[in-house]
Protein backbone atom coordinates (compact mmCIF):
# COMPACT_ATOMS: atom_id res chain seq x y z
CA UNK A 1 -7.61 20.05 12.92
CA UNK A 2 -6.19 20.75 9.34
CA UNK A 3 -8.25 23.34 7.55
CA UNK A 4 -8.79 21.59 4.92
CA UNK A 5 -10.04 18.03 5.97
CA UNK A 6 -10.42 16.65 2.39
CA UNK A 7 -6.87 16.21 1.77
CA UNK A 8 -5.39 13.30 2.22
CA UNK A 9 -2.89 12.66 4.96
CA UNK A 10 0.62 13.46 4.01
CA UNK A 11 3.72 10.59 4.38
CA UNK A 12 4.19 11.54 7.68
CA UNK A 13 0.76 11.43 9.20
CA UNK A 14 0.54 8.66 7.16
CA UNK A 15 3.01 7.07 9.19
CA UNK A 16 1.50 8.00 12.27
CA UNK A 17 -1.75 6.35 11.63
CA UNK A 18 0.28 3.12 10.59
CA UNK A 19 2.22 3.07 13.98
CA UNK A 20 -1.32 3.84 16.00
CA UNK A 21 -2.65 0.79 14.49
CA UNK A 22 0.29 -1.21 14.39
CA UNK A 23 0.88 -0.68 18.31
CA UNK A 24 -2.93 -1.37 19.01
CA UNK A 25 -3.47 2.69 19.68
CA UNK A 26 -5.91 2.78 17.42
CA UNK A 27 -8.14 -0.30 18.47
CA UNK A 28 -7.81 1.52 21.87
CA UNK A 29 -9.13 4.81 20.92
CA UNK A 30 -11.71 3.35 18.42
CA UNK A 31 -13.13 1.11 21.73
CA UNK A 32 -12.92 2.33 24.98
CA UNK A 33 -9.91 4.58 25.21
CA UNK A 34 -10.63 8.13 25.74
CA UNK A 35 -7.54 9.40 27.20
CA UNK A 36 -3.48 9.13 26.60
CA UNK A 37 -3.81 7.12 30.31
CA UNK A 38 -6.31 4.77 29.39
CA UNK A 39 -4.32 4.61 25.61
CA UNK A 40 -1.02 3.33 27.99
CA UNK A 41 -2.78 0.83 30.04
CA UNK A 42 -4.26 -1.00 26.90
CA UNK A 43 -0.90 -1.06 24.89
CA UNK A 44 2.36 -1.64 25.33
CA UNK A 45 3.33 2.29 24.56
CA UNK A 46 4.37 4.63 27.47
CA UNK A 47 2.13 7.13 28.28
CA UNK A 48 4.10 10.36 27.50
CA UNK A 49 4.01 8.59 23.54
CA UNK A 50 0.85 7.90 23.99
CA UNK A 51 0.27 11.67 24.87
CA UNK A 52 1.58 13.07 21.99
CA UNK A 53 -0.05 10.48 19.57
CA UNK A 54 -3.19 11.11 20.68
CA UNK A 55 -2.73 15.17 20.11
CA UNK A 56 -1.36 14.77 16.77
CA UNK A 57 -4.14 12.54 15.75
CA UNK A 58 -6.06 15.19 17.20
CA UNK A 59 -4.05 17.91 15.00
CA UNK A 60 -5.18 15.91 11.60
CA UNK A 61 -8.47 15.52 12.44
CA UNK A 62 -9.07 12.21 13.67
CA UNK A 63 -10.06 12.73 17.32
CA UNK A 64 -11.77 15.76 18.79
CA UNK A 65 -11.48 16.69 22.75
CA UNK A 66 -14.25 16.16 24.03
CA UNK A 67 -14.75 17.40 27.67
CA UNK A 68 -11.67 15.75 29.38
CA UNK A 69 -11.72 12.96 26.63
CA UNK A 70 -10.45 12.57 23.01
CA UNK A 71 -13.49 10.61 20.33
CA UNK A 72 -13.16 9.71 17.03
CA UNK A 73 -14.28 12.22 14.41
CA UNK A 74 -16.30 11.08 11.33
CA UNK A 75 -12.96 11.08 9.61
CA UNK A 76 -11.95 8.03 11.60
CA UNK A 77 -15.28 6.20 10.55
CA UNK A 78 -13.39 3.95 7.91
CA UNK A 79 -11.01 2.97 10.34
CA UNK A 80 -13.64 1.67 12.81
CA UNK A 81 -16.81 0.91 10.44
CA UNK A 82 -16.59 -1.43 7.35
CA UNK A 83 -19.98 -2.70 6.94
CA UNK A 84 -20.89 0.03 4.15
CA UNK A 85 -17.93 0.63 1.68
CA UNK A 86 -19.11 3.72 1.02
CA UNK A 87 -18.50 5.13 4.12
CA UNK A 88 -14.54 3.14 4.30
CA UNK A 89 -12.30 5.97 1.82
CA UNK A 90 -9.18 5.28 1.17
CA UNK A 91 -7.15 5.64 4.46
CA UNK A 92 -7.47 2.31 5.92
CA UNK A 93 -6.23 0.44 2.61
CA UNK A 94 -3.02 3.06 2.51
CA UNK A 95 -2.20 1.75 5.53
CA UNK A 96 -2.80 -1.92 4.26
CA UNK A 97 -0.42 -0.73 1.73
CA UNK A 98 1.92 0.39 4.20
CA UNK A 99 1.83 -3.04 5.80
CA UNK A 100 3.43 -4.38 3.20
CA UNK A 101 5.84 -2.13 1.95
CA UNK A 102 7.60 -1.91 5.30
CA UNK A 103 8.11 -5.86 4.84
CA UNK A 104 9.15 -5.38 1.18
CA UNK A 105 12.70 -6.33 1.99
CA UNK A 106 11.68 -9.51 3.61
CA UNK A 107 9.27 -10.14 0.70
CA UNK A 108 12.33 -9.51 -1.62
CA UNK A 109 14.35 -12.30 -0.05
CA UNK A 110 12.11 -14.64 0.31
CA UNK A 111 9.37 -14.13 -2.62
CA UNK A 112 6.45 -14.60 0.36
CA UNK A 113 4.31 -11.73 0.89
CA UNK A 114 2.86 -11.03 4.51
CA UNK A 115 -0.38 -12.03 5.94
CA UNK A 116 -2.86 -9.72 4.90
CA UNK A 117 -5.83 -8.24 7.54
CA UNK A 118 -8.50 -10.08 7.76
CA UNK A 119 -10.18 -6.47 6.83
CA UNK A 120 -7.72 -6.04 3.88
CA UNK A 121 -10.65 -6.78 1.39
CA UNK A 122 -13.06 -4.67 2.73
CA UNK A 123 -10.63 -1.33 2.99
CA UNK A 124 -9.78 -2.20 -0.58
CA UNK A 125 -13.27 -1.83 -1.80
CA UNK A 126 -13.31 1.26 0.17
CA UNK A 127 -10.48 2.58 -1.60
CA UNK A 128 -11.71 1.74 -5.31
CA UNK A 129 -15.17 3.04 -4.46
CA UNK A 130 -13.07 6.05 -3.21
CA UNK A 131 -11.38 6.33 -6.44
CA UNK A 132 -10.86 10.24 -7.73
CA UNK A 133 -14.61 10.74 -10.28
CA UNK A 134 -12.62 12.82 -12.39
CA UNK A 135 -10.69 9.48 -13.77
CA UNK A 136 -13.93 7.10 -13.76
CA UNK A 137 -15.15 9.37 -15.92
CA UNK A 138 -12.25 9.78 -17.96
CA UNK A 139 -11.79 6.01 -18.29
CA UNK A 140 -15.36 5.49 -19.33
CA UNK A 141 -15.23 8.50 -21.52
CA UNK A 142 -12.40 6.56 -23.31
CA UNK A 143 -14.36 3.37 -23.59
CA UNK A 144 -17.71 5.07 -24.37
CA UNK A 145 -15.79 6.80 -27.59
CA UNK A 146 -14.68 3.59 -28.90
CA UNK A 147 -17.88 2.13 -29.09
CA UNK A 148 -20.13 5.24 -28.91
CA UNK A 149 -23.48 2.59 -30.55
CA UNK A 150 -22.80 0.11 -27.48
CA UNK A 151 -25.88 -0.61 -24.88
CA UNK A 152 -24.15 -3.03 -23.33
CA UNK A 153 -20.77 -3.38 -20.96
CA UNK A 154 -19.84 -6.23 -18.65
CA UNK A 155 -16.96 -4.73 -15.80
CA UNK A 156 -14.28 -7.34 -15.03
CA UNK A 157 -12.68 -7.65 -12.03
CA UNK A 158 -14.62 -4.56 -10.84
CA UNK A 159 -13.98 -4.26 -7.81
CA UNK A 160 -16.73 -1.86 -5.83
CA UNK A 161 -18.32 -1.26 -8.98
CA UNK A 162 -17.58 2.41 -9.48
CA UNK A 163 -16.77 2.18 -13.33
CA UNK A 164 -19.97 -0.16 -13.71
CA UNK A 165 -21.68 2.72 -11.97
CA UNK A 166 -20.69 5.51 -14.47
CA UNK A 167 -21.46 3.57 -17.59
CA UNK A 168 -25.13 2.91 -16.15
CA UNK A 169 -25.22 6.70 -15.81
CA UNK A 170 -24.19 6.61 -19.37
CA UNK A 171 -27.36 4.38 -20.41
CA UNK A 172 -25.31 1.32 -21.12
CA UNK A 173 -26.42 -2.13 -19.62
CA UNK A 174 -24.14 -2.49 -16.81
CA UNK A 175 -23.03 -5.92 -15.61
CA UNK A 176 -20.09 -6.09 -12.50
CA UNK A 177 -18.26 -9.53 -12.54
CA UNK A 178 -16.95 -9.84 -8.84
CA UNK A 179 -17.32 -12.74 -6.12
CA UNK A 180 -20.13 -13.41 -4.33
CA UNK A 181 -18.16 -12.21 -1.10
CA UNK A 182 -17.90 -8.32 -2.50
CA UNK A 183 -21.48 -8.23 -3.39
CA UNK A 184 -21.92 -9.02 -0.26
CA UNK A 185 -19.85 -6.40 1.03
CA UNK A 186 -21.67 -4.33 -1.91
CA UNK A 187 -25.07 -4.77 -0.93
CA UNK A 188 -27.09 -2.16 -2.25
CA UNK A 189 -24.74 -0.08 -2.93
CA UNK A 190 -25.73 0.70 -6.36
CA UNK A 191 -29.40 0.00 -6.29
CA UNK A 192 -30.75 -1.11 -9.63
CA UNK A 193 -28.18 0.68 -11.76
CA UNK A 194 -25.91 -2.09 -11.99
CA UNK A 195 -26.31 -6.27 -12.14
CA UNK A 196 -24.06 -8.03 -10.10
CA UNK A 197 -23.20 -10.98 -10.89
CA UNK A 198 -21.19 -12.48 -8.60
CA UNK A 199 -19.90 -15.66 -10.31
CA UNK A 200 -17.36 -16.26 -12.80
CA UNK A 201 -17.09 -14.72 -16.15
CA UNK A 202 -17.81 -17.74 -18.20
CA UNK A 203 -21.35 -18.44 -16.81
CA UNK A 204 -22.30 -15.38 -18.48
CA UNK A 205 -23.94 -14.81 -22.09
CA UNK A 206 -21.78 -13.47 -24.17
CA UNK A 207 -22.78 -10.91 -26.40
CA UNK A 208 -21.47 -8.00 -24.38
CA UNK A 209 -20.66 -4.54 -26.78
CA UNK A 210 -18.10 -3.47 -24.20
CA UNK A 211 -16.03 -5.73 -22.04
CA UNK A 212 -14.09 -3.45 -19.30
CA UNK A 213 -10.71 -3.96 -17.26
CA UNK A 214 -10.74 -1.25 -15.41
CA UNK A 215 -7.26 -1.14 -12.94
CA UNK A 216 -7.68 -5.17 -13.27
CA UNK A 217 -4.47 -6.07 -15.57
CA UNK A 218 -1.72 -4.28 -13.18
CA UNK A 219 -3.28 -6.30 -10.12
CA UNK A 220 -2.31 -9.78 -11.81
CA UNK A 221 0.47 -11.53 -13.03
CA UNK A 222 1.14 -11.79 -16.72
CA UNK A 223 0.05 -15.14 -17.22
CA UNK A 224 -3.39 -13.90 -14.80
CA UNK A 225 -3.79 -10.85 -16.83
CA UNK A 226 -3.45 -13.03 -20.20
CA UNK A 227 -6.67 -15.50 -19.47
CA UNK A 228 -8.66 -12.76 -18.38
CA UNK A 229 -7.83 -10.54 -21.30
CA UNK A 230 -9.05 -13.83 -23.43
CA UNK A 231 -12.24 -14.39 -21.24
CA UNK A 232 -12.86 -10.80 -21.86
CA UNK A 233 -12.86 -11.44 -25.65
CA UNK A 234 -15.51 -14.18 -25.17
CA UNK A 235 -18.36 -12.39 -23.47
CA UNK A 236 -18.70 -9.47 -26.60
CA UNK A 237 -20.60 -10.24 -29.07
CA UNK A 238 -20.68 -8.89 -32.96
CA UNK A 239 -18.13 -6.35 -33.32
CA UNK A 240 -17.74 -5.62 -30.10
CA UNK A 241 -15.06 -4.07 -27.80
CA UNK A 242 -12.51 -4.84 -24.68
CA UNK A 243 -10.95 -1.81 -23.16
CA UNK A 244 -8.11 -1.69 -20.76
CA UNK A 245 -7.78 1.11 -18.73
CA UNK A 246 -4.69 0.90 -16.26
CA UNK A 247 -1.29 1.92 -15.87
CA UNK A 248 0.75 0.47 -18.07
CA UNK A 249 5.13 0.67 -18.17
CA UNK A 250 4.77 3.48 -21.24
CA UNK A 251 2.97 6.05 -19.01
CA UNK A 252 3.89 8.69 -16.96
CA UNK A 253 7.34 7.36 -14.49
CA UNK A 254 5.69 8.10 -11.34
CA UNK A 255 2.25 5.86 -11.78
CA UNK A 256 4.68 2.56 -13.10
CA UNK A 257 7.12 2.19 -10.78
CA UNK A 258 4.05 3.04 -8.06
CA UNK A 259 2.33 -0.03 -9.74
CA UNK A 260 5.72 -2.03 -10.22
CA UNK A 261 6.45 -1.74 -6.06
CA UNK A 262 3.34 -2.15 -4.63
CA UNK A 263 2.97 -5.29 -6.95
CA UNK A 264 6.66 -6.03 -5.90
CA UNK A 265 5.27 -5.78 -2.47
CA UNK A 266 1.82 -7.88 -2.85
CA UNK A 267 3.92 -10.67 -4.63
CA UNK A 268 2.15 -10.34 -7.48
CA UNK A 269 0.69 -7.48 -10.16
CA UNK A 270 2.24 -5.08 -11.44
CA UNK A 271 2.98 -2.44 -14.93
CA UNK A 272 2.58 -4.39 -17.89
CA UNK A 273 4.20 -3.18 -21.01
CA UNK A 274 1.56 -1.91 -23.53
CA UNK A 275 3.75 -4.62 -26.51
CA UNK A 276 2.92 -7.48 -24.08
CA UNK A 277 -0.39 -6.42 -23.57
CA UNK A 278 -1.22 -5.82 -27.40
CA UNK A 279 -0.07 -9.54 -27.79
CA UNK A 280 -2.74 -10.87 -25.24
CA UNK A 281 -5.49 -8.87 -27.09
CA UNK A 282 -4.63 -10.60 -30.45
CA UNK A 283 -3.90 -13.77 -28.87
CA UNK A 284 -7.19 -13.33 -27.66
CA UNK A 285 -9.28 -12.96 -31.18
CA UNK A 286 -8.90 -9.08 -30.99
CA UNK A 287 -8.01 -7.13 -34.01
CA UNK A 288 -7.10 -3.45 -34.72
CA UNK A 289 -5.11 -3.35 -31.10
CA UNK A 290 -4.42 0.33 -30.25
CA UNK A 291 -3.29 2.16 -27.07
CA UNK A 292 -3.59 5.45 -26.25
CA UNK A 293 -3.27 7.85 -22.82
CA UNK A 294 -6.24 8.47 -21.18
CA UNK A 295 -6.22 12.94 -20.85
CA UNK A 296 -6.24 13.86 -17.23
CA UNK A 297 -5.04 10.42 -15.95
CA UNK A 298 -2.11 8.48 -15.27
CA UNK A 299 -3.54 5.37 -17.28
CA UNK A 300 -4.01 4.48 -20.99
CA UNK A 301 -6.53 2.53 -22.61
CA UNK A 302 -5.63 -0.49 -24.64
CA UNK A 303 -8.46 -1.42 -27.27
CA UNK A 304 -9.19 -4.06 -29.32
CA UNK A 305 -12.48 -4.94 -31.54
CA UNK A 306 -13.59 -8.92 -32.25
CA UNK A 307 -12.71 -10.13 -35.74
């Protein structure tokens, strides 16, 4: 096992997680598969493979030896469990991600994006939830400071609510836009700190101090991230506030082009350039447009008051 078990897995054992599950190894030794024999017999892979896949998934901490059997370790729970998002991390959705940038040629040539899992949604709430606290709070720091009277903030496109969380621990109002099929998945998840409201934006009263796109813009399209930068607009109320925090194409190289191929790879999303994105806010109604990096992070925050 790795001494430290709170790292992440590097490219390579991130690779050998995506070939486990690819060639049904993991299934296997998440269900009833406690040796590299048994591992063989339910998958196409030979059993010497299987032999050393199953001790280097042992090395990095995802199976344990267990008298003459290997189990799963709590660090394999996301792969197997997915009922509580809390308890997913971000493993399982780096290996959606993986998925589809080993079909990015393909994708390329033909401007169709795989199939996604049928668990693709759920490991993607369990990767936003897992998002580093040190940037929530730096995104909501930057939001808080430019509209340090507000008590209210509605989170768009949300996804597990995280951001929506911090502001409620700031004393705002906090209101998470999302579908009814994450707050499902979300449960209660955040208790009474945060309203879900899992319609669409426009059955909402506006009147909202903040509105908040938090990592929302670089998952859409431009003409996507456009409307929702204008439906944003219409839920604040007086002089209120929407705030952008995301990676945009002025920021630091390595967090653009990451958002530029994965979005390349999704068929759709992607780094918007701050320019474009200061037209949407005044397209929008917005005045005083500004954008400025977000201190500790790879993101910036694009802000813009109501006229």
């Amino acid at each position: 096992m790795p001494s430290d078990e709170r790292r992440g897995p590097d490219v390579h054992e991130l690779f050998l997680l995506w070939a486990a599950r690819r060639t049904g190894i993991l299934e296997a030794l998440l269900s009833t598969a406690g040796t590299p024999a048994e591992v063989a017999a339910a998958t196409d892979v030979a059993e010497p493979s299987a032999e050393r896949v199953v001790r280097a998934l042992a090395r990095i901490g995802f199976l344990e030896r267990v008298g003459d059997e290997y189990e799963p370790t709590n660090r394999a729970l996301g792969l197997l469990a997915k009922r509580d998002v809390r308890s997913i991390g971000s493993i399982p959705h780096d290996l959606d991600r993986l998925d589809e940038l080993v079909e990015l040629p393909e994708t390329l040539e033909t401007d169709v994006a795989p199939e996604r899992r049928g668990d693709w949604e759920a490991n993607a709430l369990g990767a936003h939830y897992a998002t580093d606290e040190a940037t929530v709070r730096a995104c909501v720091t930057a939001a808080v400071r430019t509209a340090p009277d507000a008590g209210s903030v509605v989170d768009l496109s949300g996804g597990s609510g995280v951001y929506a969380r911090e502001f409620a621990a700031r004393g705002l109002d906090a209101t998470l836009v999302t579908s009814s099929t994450t707050a499902d998945r979300l449960g209660r998840v955040h208790g009474d700190r945060v309203r879900i409201h899992p319609d669409v934006p426009a059955t909402l009263d506006p009147g909202f101090d903040v509105a908040f796109l938090g990592d929302a813009l670089s998952a859409m399209d431009p003409a996507e991230a456009r409307a929702t930068c204008s439906v944003a607009a219409d839920l604040l109320g007086g002089d209120g506030a929407v705030v952008a925090a995301d990676v945009f194409t002025d920021g630091d190289r390595g967090a653009p082009v990451t958002a530029e191929v994965r979005g390349l790879a999704a068929g759709h999303g992607g780094a918007h350039a701050p320019d474009a994105v200061r037209d949407w806010f005044t397209d929008a109604g917005l005045a005083d447009v500004r954008v400025s990096a977000i201190p500790g992070t790879e993101r910036s925050a694009v802000v813009g008051v109501r006229e």
